[in-house]
C-alpha atoms as a PDB file:
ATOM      1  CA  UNK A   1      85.013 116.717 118.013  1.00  0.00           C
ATOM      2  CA  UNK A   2      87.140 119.842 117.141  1.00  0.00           C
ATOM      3  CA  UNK A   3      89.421 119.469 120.086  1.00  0.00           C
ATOM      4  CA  UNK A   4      89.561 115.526 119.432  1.00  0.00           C
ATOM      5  CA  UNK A   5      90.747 116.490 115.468  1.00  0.00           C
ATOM      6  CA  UNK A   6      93.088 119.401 117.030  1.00  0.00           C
ATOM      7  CA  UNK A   7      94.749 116.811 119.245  1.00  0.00           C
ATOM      8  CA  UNK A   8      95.067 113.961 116.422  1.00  0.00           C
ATOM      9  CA  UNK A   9      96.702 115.944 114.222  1.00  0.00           C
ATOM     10  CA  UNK A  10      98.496 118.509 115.823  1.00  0.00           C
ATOM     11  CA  UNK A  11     101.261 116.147 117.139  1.00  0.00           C
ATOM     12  CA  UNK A  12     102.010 115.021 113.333  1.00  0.00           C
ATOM     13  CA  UNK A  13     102.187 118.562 112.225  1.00  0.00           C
ATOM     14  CA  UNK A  14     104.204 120.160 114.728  1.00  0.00           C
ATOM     15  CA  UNK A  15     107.006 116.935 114.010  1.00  0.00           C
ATOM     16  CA  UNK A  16     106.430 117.708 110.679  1.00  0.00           C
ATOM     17  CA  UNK A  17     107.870 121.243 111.381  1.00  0.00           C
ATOM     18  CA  UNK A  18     110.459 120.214 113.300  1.00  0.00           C
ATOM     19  CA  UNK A  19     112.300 118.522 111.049  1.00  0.00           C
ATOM     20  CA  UNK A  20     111.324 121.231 108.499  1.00  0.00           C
ATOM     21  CA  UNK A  21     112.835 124.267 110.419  1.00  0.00           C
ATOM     22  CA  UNK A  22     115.877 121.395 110.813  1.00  0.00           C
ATOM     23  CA  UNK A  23     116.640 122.247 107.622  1.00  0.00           C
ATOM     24  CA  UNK A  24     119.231 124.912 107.456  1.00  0.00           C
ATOM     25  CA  UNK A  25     121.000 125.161 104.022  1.00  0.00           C
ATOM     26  CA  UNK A  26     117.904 125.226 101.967  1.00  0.00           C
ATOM     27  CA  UNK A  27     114.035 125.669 102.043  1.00  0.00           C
ATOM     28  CA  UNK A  28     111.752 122.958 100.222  1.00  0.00           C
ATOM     29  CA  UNK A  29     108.581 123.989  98.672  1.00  0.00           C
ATOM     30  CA  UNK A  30     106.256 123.734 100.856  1.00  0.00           C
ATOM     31  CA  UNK A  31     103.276 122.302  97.992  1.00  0.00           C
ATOM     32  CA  UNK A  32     105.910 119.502  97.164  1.00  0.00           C
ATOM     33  CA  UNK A  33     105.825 118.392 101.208  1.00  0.00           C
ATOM     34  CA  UNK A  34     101.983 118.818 101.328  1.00  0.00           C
ATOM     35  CA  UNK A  35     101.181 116.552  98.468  1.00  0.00           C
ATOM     36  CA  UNK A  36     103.915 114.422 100.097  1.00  0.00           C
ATOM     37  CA  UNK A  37     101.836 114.163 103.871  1.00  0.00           C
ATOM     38  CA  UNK A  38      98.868 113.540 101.626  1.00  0.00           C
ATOM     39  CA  UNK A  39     100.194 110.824 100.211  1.00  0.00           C
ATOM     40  CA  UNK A  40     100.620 109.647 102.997  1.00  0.00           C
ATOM     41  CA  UNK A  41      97.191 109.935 104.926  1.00  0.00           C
ATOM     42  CA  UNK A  42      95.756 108.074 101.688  1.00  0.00           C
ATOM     43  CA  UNK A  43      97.829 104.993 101.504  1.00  0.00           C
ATOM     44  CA  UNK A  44      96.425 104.786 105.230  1.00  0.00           C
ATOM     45  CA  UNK A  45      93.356 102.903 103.754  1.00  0.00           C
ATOM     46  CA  UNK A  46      94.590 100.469 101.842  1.00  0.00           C
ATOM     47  CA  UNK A  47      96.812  99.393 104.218  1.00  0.00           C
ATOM     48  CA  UNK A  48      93.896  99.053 107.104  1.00  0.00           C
ATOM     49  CA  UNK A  49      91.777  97.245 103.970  1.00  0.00           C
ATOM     50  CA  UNK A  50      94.547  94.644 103.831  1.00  0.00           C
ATOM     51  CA  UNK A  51      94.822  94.325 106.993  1.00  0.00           C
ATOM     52  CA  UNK A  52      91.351  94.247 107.652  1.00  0.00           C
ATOM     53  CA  UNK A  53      90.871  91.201 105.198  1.00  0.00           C
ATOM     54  CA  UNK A  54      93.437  89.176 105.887  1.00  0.00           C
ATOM     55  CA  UNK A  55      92.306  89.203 109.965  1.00  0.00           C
ATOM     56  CA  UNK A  56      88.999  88.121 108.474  1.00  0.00           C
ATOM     57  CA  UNK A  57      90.231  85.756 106.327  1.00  0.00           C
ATOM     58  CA  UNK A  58      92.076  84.474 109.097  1.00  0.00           C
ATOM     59  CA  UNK A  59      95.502  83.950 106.625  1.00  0.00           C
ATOM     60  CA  UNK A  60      97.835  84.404 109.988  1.00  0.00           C
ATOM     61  CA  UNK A  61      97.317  81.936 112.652  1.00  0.00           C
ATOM     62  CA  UNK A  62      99.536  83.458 115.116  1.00  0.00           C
ATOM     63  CA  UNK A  63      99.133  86.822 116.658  1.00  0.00           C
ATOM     64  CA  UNK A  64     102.792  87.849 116.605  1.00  0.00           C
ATOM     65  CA  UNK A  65     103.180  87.319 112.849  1.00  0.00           C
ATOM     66  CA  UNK A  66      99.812  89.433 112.122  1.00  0.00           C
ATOM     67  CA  UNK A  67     100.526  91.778 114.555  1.00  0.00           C
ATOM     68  CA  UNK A  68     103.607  92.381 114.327  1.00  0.00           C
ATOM     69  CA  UNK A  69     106.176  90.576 111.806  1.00  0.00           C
ATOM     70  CA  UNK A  70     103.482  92.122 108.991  1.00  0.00           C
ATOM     71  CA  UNK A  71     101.874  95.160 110.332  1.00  0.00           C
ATOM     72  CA  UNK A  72     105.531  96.402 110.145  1.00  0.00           C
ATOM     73  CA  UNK A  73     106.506  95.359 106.802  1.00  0.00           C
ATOM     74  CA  UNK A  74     103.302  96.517 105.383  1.00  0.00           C
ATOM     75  CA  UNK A  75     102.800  99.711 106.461  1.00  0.00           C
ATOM     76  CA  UNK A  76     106.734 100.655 105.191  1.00  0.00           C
ATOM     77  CA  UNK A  77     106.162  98.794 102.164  1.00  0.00           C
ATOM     78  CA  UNK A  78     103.616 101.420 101.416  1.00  0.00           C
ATOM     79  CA  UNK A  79     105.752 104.465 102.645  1.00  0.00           C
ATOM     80  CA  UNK A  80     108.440 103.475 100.337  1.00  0.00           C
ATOM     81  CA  UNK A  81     106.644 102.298  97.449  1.00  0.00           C
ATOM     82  CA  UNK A  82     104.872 106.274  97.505  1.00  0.00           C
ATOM     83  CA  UNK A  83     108.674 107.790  97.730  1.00  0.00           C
ATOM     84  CA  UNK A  84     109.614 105.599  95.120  1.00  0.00           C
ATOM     85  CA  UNK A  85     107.055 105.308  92.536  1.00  0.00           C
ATOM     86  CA  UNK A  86     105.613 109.218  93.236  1.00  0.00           C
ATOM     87  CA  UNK A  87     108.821 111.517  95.052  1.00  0.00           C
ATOM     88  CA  UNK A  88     112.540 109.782  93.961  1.00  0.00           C
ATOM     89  CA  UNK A  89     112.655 111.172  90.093  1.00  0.00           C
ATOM     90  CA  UNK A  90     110.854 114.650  91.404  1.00  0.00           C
ATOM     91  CA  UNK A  91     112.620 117.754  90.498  1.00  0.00           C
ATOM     92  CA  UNK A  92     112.096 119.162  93.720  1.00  0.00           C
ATOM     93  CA  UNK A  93     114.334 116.183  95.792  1.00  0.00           C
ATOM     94  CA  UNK A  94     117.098 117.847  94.425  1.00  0.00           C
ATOM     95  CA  UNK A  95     119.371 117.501  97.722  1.00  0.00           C
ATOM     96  CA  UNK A  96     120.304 115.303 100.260  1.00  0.00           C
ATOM     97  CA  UNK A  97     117.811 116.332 102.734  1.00  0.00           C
ATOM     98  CA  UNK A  98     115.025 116.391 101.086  1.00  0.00           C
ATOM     99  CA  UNK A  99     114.887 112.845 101.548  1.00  0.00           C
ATOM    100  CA  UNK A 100     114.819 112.851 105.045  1.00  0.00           C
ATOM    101  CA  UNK A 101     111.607 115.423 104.404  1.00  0.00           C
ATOM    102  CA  UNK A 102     109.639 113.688 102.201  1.00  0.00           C
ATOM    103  CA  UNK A 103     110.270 110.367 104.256  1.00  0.00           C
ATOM    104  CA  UNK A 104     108.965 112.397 107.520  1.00  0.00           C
ATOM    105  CA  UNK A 105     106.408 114.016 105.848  1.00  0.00           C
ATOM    106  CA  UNK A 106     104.537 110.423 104.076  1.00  0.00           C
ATOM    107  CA  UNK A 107     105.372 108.893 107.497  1.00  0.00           C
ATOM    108  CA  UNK A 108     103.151 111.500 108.877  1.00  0.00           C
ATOM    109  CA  UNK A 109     100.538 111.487 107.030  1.00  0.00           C
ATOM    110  CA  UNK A 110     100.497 107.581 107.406  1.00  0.00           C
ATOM    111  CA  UNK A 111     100.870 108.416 111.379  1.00  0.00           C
ATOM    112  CA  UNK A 112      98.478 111.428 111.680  1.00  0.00           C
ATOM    113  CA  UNK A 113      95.373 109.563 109.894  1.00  0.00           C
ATOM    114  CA  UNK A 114      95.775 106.607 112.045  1.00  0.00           C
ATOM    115  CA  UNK A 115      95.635 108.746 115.393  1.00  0.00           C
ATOM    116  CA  UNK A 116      92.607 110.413 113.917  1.00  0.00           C
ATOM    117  CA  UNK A 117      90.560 107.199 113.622  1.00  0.00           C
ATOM    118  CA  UNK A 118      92.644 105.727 116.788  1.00  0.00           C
ATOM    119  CA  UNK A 119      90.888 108.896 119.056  1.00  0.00           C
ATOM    120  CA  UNK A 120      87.621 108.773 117.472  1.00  0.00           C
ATOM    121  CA  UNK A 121      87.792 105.113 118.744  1.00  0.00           C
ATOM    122  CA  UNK A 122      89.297 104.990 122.170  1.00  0.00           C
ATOM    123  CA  UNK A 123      89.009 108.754 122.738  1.00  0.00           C
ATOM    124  CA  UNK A 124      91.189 111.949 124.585  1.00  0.00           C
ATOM    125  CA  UNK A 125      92.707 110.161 127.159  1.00  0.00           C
ATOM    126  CA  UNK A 126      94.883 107.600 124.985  1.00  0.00           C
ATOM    127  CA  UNK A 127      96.276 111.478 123.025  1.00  0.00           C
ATOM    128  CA  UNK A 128      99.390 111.931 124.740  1.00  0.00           C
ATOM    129  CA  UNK A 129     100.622 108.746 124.837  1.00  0.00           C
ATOM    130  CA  UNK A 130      99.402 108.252 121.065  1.00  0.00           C
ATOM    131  CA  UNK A 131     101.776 111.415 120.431  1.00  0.00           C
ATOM    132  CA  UNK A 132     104.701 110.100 122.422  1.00  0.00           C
ATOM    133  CA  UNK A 133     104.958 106.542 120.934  1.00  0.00           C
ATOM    134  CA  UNK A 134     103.232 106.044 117.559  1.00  0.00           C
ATOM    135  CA  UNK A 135     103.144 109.044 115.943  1.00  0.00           C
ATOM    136  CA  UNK A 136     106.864 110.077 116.684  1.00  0.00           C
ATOM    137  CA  UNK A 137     108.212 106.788 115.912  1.00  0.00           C
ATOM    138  CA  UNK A 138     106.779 106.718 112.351  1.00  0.00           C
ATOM    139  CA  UNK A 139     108.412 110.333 111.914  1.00  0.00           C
ATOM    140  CA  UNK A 140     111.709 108.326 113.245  1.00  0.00           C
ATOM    141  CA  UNK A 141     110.714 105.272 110.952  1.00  0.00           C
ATOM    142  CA  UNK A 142     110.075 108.447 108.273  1.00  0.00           C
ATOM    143  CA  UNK A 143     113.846 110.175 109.033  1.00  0.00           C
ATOM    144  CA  UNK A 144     115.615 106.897 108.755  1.00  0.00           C
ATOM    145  CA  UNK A 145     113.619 105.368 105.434  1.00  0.00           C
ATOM    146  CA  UNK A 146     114.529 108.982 103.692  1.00  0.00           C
ATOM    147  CA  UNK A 147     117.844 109.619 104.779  1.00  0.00           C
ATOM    148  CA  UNK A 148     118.714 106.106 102.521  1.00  0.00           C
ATOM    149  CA  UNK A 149     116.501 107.494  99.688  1.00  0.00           C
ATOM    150  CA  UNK A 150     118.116 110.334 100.006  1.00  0.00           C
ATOM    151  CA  UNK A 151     122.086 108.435  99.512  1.00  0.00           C
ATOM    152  CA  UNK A 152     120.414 106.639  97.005  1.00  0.00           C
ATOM    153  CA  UNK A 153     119.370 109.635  95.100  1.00  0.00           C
ATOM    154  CA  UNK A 154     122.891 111.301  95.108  1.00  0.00           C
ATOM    155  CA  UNK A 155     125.282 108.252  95.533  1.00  0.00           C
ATOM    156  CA  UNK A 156     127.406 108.145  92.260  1.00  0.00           C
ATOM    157  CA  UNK A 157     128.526 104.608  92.916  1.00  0.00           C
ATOM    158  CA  UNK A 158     126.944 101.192  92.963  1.00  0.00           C
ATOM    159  CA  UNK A 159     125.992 102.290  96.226  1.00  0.00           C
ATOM    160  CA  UNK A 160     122.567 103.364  95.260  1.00  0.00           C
ATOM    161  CA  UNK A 161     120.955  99.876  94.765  1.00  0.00           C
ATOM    162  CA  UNK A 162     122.208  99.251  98.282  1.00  0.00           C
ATOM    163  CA  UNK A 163     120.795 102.308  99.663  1.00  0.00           C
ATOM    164  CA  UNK A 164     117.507 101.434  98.119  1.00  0.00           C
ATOM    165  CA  UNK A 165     117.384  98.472  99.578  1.00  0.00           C
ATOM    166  CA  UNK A 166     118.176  99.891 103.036  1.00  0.00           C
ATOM    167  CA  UNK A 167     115.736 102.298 102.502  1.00  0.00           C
ATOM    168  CA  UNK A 168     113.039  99.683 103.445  1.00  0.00           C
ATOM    169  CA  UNK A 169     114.763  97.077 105.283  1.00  0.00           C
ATOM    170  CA  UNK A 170     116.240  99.226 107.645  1.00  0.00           C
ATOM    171  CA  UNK A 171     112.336 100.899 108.969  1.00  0.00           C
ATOM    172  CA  UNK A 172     111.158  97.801 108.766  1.00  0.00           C
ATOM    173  CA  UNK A 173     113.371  96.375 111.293  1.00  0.00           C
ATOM    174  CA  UNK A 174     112.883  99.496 113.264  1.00  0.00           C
ATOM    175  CA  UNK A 175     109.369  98.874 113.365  1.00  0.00           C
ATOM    176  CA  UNK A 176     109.297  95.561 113.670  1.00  0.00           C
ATOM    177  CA  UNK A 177     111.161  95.995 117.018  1.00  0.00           C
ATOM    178  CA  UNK A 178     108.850  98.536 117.954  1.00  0.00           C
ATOM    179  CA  UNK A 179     105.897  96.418 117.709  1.00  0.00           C
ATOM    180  CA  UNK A 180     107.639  93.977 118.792  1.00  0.00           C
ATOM    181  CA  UNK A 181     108.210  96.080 122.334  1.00  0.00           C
ATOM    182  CA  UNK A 182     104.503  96.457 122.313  1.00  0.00           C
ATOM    183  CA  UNK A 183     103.476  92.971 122.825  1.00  0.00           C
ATOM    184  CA  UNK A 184     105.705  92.190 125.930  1.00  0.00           C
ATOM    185  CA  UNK A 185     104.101  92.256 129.413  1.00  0.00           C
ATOM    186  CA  UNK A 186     105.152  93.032 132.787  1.00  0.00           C
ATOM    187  CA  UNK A 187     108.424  94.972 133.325  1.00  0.00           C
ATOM    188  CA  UNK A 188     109.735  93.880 129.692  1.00  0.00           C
ATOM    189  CA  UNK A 189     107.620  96.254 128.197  1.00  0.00           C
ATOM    190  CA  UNK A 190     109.694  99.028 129.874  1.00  0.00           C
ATOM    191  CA  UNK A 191     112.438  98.150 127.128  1.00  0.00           C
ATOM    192  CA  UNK A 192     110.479 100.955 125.046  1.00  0.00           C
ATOM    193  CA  UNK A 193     112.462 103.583 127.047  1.00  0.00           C
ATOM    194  CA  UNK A 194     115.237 102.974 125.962  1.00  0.00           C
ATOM    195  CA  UNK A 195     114.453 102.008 122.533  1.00  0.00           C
ATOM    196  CA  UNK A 196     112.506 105.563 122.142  1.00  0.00           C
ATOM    197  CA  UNK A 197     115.606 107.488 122.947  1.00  0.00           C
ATOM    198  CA  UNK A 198     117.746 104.869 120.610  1.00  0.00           C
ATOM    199  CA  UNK A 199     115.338 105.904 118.357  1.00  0.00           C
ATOM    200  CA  UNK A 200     115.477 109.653 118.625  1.00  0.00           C
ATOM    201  CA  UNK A 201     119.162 109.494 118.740  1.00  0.00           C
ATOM    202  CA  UNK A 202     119.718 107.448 115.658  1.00  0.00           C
ATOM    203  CA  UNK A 203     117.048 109.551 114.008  1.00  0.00           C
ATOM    204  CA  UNK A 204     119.217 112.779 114.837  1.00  0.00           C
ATOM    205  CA  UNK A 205     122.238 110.799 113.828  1.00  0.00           C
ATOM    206  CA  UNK A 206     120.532 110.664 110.106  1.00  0.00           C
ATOM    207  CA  UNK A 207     119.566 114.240 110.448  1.00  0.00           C
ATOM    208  CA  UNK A 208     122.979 115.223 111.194  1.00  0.00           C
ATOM    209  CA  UNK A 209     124.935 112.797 108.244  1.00  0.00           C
ATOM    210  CA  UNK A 210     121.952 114.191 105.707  1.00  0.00           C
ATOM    211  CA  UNK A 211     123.214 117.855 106.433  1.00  0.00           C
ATOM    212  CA  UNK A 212     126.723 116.688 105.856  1.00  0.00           C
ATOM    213  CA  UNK A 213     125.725 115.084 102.545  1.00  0.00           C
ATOM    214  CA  UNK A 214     123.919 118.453 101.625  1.00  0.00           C
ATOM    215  CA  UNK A 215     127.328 120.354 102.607  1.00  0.00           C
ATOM    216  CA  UNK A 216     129.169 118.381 100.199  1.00  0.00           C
ATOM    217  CA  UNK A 217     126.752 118.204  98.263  1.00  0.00           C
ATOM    218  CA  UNK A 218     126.321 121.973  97.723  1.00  0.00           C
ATOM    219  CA  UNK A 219     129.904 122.304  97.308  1.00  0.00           C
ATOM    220  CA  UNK A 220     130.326 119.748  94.897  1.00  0.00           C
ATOM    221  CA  UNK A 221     127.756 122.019  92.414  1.00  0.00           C
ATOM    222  CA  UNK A 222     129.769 125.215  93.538  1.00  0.00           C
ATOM    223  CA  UNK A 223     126.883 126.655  95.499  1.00  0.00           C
ATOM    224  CA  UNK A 224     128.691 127.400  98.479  1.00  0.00           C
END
């Protein structure tokens, strides 16, 4: 069971502190990204009691829109209703970047409850792949939903409504194609390749423009 937890988690974690150490011009307190991830695990359950009564129900009668169409918009839904409603007025988002943290960091927590109760299901042997596809694409999903939060935050135009917006819309669509992926057979379902390293690459992208933002940022309140 230990090494079962270890592997569940671990994945989430050590993404977690990737995109922490990422973070060059200044150090976020560390309680503030906790409480964030934890966040994060707990909206996990509501979500799967949603989902779980609306299968029941039987209020979808087609497999793609269940599956897919809503598990996508859902689950981000949640992610950015917890940014919003508990993180976006905190006194510790105070830069650019932090968005892009406390997007990974609920995304994570999201991701890193669901592999728990994934393993403890369909056990070990599903853990690397679990760590290669789901769990790094919600930290992906997490990078891109907080790197708008983040413009939104600092923006000091009527850009911030827009950001907002994108802040949702543009995960959702991110999911929604990887789920999307998921259901195709054969040699389509090879497409999630390349959309992994699309992925990655527009989630560095984000990295990348948030550090900009934090430059300018920074400068802009004469601390550099």
């Amino acid at each position: 069971m230990l090494i079962l937890l270890s592997a569940a988690i671990a994945p989430g974690l050590a993404l977690l502190s990737y995109f922490y150490l990422r973070n060059q011009m200044a150090t976020e307190p560390r309680r503030t990204l906790i409480h964030s991830f934890i966040y994060g695990c707990l909206i996990t359950f509501p979500i799967l009691f949603i989902q779980f009564v609306l299968e029941e129900e039987q209020v979808f009668s087609s497999p793609f829109v269940s599956n897919v169409l809503f598990t996508s918009t859902i689950e981000e839904f949640f992610k950015w209703l917890v940014i919003f409603v508990a993180i976006l007025r905190h006194i510790e988002f105070d830069d650019p970047y932090d968005g892009i943290l406390y997007g990974v960091a609920v995304s994570l927590g999201f991701a890193t409850v669901e592999n728990v109760l994934y393993l403890l299901s369909f056990g070990l042997d599903t853990a690397f792949a679990r760590a290669i596809l789901p769990v790094s694409s919600h930290a992906l999903f997490g990078v891109v939903m907080g790197y708008y939060f983040g413009k939104c935050k600092f923006s000091h135009d009527d850009k911030s409504k827009e950001c907002l917006l994108l802040a949702l819309v543009a995960p959702v669509f991110l999911h929604f194609s990887y789920n999307t992926i998921l259901t195709l057979k054969g040699n389509f379902a090879l497409l999630m390749v390349p959309f992994m390293l699309f992925l990655w690459w527009f989630g560095l992208k984000k990295v990348k423009q948030a550090h900009q933002h934090l430059v300018q940022h920074l400068f802009e309140n004469n601390k550099l």
